[in-house]
Structures are given as structure tokens and as C-alpha cells.
PDB file of N, CA and C in Angstrom:
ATOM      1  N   UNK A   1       0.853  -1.170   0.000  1.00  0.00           N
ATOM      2  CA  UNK A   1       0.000   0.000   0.000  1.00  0.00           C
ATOM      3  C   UNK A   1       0.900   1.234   0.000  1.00  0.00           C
ATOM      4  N   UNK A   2       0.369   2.108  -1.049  1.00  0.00           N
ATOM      5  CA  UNK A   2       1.510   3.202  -1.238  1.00  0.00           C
ATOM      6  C   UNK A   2       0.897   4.540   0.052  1.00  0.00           C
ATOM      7  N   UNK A   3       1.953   5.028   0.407  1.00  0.00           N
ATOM      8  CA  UNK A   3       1.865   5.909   1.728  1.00  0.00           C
ATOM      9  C   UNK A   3       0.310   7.219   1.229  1.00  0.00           C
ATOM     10  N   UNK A   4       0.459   7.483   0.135  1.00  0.00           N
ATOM     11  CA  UNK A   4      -0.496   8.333   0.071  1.00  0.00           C
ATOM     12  C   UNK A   4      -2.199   7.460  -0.321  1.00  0.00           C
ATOM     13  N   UNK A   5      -1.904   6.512  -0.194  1.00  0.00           N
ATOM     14  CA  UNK A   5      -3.418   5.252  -0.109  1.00  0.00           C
ATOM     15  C   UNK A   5      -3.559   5.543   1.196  1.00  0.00           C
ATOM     16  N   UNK A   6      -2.695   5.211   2.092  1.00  0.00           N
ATOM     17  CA  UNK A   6      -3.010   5.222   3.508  1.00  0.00           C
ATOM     18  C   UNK A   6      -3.291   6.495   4.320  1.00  0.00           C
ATOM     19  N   UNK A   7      -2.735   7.719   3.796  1.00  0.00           N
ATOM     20  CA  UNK A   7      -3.240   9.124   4.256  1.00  0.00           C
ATOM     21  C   UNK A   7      -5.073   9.122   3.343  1.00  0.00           C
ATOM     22  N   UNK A   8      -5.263   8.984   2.309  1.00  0.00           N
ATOM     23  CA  UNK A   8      -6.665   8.791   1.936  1.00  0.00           C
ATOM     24  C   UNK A   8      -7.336   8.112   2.811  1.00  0.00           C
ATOM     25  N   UNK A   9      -7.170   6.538   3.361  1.00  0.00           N
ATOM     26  CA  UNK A   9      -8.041   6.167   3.812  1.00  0.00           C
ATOM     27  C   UNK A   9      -8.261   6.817   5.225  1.00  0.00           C
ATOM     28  N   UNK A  10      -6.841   7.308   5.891  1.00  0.00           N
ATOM     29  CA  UNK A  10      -7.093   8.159   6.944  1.00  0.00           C
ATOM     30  C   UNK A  10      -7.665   9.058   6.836  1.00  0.00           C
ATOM     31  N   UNK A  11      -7.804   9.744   6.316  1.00  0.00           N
ATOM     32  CA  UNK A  11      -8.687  10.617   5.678  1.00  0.00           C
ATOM     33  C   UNK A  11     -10.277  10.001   5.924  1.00  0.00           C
ATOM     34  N   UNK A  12     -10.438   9.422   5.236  1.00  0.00           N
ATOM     35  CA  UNK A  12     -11.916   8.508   4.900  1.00  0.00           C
ATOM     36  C   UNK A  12     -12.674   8.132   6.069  1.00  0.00           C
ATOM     37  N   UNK A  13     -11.552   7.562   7.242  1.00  0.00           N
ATOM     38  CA  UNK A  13     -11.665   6.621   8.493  1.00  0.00           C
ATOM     39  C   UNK A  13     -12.082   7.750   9.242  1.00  0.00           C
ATOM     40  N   UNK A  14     -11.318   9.216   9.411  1.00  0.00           N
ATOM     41  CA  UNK A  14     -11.059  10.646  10.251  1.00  0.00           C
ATOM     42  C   UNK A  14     -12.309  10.812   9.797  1.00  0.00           C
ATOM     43  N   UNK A  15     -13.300  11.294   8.752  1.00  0.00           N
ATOM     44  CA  UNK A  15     -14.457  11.852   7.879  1.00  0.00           C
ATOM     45  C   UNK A  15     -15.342  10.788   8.700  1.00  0.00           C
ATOM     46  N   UNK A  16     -15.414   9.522   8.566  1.00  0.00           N
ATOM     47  CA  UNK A  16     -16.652   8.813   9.326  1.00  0.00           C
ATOM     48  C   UNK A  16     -16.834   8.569  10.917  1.00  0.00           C
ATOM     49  N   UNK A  17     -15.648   8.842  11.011  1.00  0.00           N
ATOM     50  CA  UNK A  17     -15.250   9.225  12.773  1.00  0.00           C
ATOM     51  C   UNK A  17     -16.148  10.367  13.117  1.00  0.00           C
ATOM     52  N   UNK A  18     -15.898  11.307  12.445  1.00  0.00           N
ATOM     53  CA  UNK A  18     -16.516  12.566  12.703  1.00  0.00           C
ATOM     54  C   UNK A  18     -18.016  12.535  12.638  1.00  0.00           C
ATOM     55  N   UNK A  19     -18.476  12.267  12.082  1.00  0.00           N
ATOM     56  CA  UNK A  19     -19.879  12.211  10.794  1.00  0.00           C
ATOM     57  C   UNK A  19     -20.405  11.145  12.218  1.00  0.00           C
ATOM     58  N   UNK A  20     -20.034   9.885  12.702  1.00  0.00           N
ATOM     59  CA  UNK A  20     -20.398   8.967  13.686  1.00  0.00           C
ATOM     60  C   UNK A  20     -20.946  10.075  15.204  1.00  0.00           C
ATOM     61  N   UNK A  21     -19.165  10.819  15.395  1.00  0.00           N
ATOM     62  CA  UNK A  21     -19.384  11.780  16.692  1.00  0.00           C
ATOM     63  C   UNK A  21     -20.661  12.785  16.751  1.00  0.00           C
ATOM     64  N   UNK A  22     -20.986  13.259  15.568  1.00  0.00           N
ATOM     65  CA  UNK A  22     -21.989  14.551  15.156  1.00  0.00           C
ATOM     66  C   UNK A  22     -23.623  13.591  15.419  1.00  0.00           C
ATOM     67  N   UNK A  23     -23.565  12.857  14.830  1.00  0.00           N
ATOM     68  CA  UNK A  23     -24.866  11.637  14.824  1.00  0.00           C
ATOM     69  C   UNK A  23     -25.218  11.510  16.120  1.00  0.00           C
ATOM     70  N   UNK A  24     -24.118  10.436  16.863  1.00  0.00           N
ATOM     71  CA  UNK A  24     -24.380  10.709  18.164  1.00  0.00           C
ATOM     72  C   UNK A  24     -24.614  11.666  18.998  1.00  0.00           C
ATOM     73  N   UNK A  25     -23.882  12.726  19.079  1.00  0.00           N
ATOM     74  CA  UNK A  25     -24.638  13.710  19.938  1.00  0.00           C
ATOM     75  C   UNK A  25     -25.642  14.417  19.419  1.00  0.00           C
ATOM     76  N   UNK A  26     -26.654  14.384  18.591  1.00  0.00           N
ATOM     77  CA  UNK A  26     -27.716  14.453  17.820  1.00  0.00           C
ATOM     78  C   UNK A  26     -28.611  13.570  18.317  1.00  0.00           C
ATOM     79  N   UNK A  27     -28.578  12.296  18.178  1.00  0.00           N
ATOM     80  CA  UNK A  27     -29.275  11.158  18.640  1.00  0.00           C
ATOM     81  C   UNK A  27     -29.089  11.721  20.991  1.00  0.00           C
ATOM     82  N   UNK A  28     -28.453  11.680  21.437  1.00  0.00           N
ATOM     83  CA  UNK A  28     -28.056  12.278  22.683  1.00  0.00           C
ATOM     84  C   UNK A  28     -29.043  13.220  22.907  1.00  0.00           C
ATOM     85  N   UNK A  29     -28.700  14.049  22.343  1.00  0.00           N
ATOM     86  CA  UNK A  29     -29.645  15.246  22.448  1.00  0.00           C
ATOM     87  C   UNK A  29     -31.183  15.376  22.432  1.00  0.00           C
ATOM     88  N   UNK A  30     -31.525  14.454  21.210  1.00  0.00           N
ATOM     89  CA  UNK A  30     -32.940  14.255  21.215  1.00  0.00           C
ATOM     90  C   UNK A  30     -33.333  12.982  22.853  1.00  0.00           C
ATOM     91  N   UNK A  31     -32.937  12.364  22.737  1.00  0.00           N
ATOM     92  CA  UNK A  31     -32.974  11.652  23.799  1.00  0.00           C
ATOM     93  C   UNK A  31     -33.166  12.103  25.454  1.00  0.00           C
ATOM     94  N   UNK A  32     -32.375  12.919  25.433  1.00  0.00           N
ATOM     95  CA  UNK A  32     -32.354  13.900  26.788  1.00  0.00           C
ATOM     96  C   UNK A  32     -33.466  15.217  26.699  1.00  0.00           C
ATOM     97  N   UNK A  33     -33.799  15.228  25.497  1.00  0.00           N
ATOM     98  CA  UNK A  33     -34.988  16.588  25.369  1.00  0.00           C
ATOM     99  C   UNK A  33     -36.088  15.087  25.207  1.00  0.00           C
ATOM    100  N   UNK A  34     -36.133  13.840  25.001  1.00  0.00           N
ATOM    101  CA  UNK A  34     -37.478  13.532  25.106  1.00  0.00           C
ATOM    102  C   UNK A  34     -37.745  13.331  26.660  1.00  0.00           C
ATOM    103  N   UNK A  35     -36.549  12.697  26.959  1.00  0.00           N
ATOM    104  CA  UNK A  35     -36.848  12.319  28.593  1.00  0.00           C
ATOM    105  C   UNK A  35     -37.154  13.812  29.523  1.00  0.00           C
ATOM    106  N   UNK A  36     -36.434  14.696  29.188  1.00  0.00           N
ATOM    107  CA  UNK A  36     -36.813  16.200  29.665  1.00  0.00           C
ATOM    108  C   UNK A  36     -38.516  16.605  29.418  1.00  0.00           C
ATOM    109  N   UNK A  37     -39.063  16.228  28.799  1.00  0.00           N
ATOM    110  CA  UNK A  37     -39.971  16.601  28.402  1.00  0.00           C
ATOM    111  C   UNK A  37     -41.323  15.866  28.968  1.00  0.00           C
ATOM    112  N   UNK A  38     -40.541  14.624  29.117  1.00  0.00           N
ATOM    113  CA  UNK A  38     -41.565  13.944  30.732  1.00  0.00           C
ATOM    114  C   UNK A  38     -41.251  13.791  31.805  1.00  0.00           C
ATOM    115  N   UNK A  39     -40.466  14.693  32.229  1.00  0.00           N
ATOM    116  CA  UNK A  39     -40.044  14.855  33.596  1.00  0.00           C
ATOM    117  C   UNK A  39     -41.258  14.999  34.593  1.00  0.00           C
ATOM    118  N   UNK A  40     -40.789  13.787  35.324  1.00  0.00           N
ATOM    119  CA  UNK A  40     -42.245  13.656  36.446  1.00  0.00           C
ATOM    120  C   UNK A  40     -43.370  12.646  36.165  1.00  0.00           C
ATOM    121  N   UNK A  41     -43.172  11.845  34.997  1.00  0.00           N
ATOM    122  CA  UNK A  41     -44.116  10.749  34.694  1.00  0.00           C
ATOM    123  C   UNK A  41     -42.843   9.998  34.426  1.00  0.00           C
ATOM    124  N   UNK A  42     -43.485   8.838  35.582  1.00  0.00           N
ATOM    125  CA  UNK A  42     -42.655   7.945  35.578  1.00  0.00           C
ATOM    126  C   UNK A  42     -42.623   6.778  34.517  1.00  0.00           C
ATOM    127  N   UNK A  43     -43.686   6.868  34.392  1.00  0.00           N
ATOM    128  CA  UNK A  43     -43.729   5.472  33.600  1.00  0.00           C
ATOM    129  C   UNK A  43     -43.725   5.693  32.337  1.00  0.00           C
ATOM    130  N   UNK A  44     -43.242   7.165  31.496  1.00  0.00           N
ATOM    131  CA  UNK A  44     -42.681   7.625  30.310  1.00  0.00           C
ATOM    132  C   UNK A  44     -41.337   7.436  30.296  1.00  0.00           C
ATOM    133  N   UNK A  45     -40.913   7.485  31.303  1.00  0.00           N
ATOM    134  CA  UNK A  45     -39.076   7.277  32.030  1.00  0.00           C
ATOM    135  C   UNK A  45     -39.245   6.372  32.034  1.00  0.00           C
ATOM    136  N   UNK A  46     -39.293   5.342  32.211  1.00  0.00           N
ATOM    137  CA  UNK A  46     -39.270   4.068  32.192  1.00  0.00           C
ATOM    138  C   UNK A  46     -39.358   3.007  30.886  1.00  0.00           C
ATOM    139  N   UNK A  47     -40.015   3.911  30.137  1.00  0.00           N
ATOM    140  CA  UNK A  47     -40.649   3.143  28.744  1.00  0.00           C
ATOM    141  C   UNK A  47     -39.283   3.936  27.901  1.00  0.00           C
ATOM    142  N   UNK A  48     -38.797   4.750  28.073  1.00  0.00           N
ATOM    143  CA  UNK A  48     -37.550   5.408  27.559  1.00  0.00           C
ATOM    144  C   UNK A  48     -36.171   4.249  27.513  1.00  0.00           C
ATOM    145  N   UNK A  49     -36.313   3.730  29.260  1.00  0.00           N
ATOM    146  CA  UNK A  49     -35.339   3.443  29.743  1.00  0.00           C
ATOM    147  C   UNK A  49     -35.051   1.720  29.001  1.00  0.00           C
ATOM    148  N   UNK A  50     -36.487   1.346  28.706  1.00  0.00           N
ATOM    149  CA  UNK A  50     -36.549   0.497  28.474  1.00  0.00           C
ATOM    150  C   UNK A  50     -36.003   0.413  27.033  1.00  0.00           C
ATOM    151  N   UNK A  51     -36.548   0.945  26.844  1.00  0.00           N
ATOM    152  CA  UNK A  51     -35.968   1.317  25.023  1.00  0.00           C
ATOM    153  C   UNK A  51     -35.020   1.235  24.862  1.00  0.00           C
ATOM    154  N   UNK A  52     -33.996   2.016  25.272  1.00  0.00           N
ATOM    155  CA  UNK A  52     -32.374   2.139  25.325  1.00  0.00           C
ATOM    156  C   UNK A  52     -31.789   0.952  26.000  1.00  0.00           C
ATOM    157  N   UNK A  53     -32.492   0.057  26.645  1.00  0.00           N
ATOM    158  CA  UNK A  53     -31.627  -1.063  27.242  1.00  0.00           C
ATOM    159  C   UNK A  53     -31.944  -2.253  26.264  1.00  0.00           C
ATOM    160  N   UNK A  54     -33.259  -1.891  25.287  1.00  0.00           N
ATOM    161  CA  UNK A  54     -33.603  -3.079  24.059  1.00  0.00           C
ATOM    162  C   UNK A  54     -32.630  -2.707  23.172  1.00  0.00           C
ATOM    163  N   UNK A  55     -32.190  -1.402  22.415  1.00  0.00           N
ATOM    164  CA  UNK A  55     -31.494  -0.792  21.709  1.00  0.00           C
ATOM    165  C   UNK A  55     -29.788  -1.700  22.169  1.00  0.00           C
ATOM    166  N   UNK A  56     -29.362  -1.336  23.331  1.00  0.00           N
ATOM    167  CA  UNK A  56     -28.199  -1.429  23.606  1.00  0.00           C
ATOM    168  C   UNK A  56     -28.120  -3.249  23.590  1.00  0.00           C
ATOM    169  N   UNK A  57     -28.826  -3.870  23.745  1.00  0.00           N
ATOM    170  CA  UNK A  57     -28.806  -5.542  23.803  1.00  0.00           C
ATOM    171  C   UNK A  57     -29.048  -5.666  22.634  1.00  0.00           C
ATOM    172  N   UNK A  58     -29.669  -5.291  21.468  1.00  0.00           N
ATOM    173  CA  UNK A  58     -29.677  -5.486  20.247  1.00  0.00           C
ATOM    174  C   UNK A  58     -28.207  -5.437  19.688  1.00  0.00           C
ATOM    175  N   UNK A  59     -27.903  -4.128  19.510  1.00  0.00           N
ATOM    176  CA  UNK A  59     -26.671  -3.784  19.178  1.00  0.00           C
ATOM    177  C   UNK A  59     -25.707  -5.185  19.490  1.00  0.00           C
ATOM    178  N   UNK A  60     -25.434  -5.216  20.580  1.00  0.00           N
ATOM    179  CA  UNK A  60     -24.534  -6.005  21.395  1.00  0.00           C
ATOM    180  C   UNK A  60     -24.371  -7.532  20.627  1.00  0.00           C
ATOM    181  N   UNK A  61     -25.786  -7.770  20.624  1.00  0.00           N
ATOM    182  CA  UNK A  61     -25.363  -8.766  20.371  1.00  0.00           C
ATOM    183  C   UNK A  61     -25.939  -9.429  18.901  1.00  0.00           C
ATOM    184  N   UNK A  62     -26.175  -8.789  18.137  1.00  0.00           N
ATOM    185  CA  UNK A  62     -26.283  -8.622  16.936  1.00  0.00           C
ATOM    186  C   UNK A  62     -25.374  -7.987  16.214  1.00  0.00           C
ATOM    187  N   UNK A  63     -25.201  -6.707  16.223  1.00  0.00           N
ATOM    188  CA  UNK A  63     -24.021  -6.255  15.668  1.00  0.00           C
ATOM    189  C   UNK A  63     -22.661  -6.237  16.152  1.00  0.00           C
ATOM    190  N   UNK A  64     -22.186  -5.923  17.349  1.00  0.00           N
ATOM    191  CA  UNK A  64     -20.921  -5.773  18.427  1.00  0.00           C
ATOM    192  C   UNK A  64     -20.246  -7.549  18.336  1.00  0.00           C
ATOM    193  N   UNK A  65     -21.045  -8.240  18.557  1.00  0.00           N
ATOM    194  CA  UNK A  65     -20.756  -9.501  18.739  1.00  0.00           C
ATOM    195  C   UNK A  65     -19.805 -10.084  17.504  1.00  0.00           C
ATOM    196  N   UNK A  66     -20.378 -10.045  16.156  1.00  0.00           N
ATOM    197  CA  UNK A  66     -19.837 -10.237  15.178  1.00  0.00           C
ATOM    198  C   UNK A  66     -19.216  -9.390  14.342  1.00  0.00           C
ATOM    199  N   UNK A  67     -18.958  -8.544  14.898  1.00  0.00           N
ATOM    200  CA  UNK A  67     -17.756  -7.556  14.473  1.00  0.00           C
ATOM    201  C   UNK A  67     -16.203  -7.208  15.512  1.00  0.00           C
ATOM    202  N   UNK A  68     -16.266  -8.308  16.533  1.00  0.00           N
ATOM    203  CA  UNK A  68     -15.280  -8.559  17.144  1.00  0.00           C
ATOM    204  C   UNK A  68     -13.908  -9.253  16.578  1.00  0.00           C
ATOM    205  N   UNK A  69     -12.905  -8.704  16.898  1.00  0.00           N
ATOM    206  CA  UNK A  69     -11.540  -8.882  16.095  1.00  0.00           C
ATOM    207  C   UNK A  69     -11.325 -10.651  16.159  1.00  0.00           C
ATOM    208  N   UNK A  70     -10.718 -11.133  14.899  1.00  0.00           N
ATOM    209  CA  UNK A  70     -10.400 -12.588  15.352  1.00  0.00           C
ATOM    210  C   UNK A  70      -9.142 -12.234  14.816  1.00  0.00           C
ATOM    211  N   UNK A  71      -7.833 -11.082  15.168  1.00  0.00           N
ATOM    212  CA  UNK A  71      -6.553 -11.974  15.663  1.00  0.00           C
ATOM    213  C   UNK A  71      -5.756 -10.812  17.019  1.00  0.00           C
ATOM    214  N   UNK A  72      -5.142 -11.320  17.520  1.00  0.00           N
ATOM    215  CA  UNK A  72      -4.334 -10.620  18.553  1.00  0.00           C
ATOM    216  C   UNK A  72      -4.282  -9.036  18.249  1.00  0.00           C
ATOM    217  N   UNK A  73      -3.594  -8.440  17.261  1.00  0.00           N
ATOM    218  CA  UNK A  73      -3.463  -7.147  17.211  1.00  0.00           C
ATOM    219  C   UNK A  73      -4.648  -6.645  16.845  1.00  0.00           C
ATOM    220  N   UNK A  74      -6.094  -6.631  16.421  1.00  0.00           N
ATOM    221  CA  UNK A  74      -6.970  -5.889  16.316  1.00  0.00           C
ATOM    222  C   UNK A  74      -7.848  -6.257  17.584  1.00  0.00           C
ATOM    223  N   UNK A  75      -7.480  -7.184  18.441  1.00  0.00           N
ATOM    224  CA  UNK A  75      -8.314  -7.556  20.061  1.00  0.00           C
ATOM    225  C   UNK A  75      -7.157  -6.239  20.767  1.00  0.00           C
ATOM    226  N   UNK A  76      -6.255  -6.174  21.243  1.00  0.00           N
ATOM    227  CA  UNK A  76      -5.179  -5.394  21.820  1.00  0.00           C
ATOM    228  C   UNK A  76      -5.571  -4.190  21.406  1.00  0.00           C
ATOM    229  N   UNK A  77      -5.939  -3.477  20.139  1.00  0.00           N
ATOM    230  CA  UNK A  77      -6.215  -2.203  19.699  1.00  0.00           C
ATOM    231  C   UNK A  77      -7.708  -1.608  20.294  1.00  0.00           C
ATOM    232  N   UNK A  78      -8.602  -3.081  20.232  1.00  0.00           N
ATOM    233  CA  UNK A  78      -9.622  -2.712  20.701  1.00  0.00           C
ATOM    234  C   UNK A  78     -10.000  -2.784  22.389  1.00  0.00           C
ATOM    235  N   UNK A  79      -9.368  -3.279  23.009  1.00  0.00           N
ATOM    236  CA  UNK A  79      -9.360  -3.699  24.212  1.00  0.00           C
ATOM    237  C   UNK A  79      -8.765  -2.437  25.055  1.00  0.00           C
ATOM    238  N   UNK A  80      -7.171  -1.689  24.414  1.00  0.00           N
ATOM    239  CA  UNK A  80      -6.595  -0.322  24.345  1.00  0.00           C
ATOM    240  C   UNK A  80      -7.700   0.708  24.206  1.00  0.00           C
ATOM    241  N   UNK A  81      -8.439   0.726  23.367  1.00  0.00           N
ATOM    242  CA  UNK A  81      -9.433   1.963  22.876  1.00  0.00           C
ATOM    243  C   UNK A  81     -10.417   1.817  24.028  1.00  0.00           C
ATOM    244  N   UNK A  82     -10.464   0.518  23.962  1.00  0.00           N
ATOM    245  CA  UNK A  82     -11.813   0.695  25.815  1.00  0.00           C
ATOM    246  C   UNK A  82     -11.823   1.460  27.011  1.00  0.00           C
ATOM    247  N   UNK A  83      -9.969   0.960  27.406  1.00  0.00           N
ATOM    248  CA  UNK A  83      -9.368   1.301  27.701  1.00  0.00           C
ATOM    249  C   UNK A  83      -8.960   3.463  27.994  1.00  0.00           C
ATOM    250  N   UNK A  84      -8.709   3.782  26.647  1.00  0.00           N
ATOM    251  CA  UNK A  84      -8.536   5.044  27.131  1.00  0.00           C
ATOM    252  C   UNK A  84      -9.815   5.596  26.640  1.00  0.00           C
ATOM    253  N   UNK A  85     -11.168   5.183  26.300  1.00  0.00           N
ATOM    254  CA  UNK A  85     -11.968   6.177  25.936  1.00  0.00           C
ATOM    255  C   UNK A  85     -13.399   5.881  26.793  1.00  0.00           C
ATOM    256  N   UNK A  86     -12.705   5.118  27.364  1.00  0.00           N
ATOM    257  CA  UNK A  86     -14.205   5.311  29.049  1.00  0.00           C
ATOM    258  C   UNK A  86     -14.287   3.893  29.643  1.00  0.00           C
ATOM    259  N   UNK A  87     -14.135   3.562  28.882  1.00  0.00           N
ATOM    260  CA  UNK A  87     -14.483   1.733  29.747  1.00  0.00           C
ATOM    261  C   UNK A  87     -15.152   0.879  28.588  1.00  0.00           C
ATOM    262  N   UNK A  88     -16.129  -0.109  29.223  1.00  0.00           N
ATOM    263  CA  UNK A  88     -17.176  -0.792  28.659  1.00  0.00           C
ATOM    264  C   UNK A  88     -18.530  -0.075  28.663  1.00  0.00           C
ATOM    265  N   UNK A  89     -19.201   0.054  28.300  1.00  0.00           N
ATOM    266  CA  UNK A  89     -20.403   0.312  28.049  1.00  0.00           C
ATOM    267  C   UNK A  89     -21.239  -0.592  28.496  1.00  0.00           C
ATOM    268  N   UNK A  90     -22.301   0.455  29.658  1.00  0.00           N
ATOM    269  CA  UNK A  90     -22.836  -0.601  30.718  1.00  0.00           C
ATOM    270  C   UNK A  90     -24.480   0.665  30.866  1.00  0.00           C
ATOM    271  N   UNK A  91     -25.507  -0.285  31.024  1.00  0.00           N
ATOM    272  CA  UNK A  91     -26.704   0.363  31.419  1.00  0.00           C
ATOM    273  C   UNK A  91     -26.891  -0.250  32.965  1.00  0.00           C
ATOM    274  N   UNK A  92     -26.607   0.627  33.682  1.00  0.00           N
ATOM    275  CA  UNK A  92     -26.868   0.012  35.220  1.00  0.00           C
ATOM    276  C   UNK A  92     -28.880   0.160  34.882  1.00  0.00           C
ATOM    277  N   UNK A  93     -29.006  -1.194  35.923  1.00  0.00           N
ATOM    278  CA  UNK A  93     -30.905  -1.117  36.443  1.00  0.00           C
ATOM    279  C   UNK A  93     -30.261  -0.391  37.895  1.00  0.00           C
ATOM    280  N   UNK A  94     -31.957  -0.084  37.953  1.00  0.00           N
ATOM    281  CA  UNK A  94     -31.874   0.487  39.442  1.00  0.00           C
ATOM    282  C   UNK A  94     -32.382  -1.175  40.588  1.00  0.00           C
ATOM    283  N   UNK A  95     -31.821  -1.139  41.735  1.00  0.00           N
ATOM    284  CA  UNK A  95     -32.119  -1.958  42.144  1.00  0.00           C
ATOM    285  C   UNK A  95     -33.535  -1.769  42.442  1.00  0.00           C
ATOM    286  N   UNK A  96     -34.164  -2.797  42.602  1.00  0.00           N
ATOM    287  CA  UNK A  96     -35.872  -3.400  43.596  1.00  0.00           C
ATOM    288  C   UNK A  96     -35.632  -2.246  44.822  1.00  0.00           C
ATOM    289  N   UNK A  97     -34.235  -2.823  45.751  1.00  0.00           N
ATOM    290  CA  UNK A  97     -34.542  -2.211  46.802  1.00  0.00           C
ATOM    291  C   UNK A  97     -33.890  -0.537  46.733  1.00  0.00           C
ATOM    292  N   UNK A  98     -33.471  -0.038  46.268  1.00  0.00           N
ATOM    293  CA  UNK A  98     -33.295   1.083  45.603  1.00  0.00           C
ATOM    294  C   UNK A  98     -34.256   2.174  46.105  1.00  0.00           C
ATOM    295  N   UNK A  99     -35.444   1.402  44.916  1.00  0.00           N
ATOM    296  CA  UNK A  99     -36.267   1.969  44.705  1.00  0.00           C
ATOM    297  C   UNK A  99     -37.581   1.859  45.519  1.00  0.00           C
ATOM    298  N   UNK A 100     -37.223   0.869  47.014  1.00  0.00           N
ATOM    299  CA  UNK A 100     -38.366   1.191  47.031  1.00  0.00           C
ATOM    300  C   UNK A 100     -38.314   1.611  49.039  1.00  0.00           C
ATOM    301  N   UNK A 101     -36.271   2.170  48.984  1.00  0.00           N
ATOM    302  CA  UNK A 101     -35.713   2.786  49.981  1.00  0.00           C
ATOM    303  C   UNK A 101     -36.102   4.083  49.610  1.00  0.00           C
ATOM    304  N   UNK A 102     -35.842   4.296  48.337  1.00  0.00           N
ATOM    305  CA  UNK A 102     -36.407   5.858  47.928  1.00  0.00           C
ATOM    306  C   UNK A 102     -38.316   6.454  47.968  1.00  0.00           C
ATOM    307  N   UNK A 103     -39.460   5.335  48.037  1.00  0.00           N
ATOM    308  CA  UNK A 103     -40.366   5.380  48.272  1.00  0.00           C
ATOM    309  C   UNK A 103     -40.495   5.602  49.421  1.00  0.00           C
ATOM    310  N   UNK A 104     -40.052   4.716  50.336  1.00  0.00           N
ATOM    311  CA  UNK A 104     -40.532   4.582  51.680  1.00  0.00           C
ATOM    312  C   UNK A 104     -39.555   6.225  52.067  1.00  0.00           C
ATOM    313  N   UNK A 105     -38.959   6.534  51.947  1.00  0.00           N
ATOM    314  CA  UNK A 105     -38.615   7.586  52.407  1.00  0.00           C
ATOM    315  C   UNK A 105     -39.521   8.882  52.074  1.00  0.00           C
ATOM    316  N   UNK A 106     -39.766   8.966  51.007  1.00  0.00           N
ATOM    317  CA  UNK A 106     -40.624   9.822  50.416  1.00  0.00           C
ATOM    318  C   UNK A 106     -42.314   9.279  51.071  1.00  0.00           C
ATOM    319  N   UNK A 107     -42.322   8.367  51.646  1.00  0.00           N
ATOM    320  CA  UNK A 107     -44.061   8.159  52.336  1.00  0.00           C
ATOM    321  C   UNK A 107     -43.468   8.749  53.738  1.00  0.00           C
ATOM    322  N   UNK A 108     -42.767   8.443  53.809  1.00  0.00           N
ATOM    323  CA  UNK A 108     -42.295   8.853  55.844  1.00  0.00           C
ATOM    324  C   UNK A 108     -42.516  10.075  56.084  1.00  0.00           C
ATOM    325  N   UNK A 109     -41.953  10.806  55.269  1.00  0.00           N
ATOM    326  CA  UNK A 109     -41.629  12.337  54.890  1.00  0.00           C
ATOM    327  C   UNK A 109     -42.984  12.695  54.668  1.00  0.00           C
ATOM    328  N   UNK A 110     -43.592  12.181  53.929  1.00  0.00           N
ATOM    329  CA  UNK A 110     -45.495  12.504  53.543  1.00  0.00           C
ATOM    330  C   UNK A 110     -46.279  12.829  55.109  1.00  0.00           C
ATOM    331  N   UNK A 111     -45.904  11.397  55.716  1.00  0.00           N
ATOM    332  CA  UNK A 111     -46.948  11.026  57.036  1.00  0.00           C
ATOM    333  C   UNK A 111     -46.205  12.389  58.285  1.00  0.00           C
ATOM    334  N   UNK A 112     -45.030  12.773  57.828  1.00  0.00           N
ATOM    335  CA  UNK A 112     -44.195  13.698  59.511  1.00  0.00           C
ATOM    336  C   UNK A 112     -45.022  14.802  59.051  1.00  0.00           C
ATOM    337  N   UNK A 113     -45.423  15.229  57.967  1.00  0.00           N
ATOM    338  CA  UNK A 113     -45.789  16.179  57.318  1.00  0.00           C
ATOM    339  C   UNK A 113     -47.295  16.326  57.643  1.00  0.00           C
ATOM    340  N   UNK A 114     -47.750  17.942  58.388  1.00  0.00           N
ATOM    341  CA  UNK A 114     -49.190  17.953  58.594  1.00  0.00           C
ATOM    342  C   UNK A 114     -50.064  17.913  57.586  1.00  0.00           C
ATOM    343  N   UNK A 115     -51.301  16.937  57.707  1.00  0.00           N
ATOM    344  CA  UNK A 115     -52.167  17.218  56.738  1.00  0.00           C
ATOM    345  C   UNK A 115     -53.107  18.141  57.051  1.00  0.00           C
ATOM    346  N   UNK A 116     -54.070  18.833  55.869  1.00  0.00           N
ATOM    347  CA  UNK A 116     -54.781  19.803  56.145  1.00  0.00           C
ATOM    348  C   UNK A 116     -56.507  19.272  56.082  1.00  0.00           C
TER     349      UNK A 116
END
């Protein structure tokens, strides 16, 4: 491969890098203005949340899965890139009891509270 093939495709690789980054925070954005926009209904948050955790298991293991490196130096490159650009990619659940330490607190707080 002659050196100026390989500045093109860098080129090419740099251009869809970019074009990927712009998408995403586009897609981000709408996402955080839909959930903004039902702030306080829960069970719109939830149907959101759900979405993005069908989305992210799709991906995973439909696409991510079989586009995993089969030899040493493209596992090492990718394992490196995990590495310095945040980690793994993870949707925490909220726990059962979480959520329902955060209820009972919020009823306690209801009942100390005079009614009229």
C-alpha cells in the first residue's frame, strides 16, 4: 500500500469518525430533550429506559458480537481503545430495593408532614 493510499483512507476513516461523533450527539440530544420533556411521569421514564436497554442488547449482540476482532493485534487495539476512551459500556438497572428505599422515604416524609 503506497503511503499516500493510507493518508486517503485516513482521511476517509477521520471523515466517518466525525460524521459517527456529530450523529451521536444528535441522537443524545434528542434523547435527553425527550426524557426532559416527561419529567415527572414515571412510567414515560421508564418506557424510555426500556428502550435504550432493548437498543443497547440489540446492538450487542447482533451487531458488536460479530464484528469482534479474530486476531491478537486488532483484540489489543480494541481492548486499548476501551481502555482510554471510558471503559465498557454498561446500562446500570436500578435496584428493587433502591427503589423502594427511595419510596418509603418519600411516604415517611409525607406522614411527619401535617395534613390539612
Amino acid at each position: 500500500m503506497l503511503e499516500s493510499d493510507f493518508l486517503e483512507m485516513s482521511k476517509i476513516k477521520d471523515f466517518d469518525t466525525e460524521q459517527l461523533h456529530l450523529k451521536l450527539q444528535g441522537i443524545t440530544a434528542t434523547i435527553d430533550s425527550l426524557a426532559n420533556s416527561h419529567q415527572g411521569n414515571t412510567l414515560a421514564i421508564l418506557a424510555l429506559l426500556r428502550a435504550l436497554e432493548h437498543s443497547h442488547r440489540e446492538i450487542r449482540e447482533n451487531l458488536f458480537q460479530e464484528a469482534l476482532p479474530d486476531n491478537r493485534q486488532e483484540l489489543y487495539a480494541l481492548v486499548k481503545d476501551i481502555e482510554e476512551s471510558g471503559g465498557w459500556p454498561y446500562i446500570e438497572r436500578m435496584r428493587l430495593r433502591s427503589l423502594l428505599v427511595n419510596w418509603l422515604d418519600e411516604s415517611e416524609s409525607q406522614s411527619d408532614t401535617p395534613q390539612s
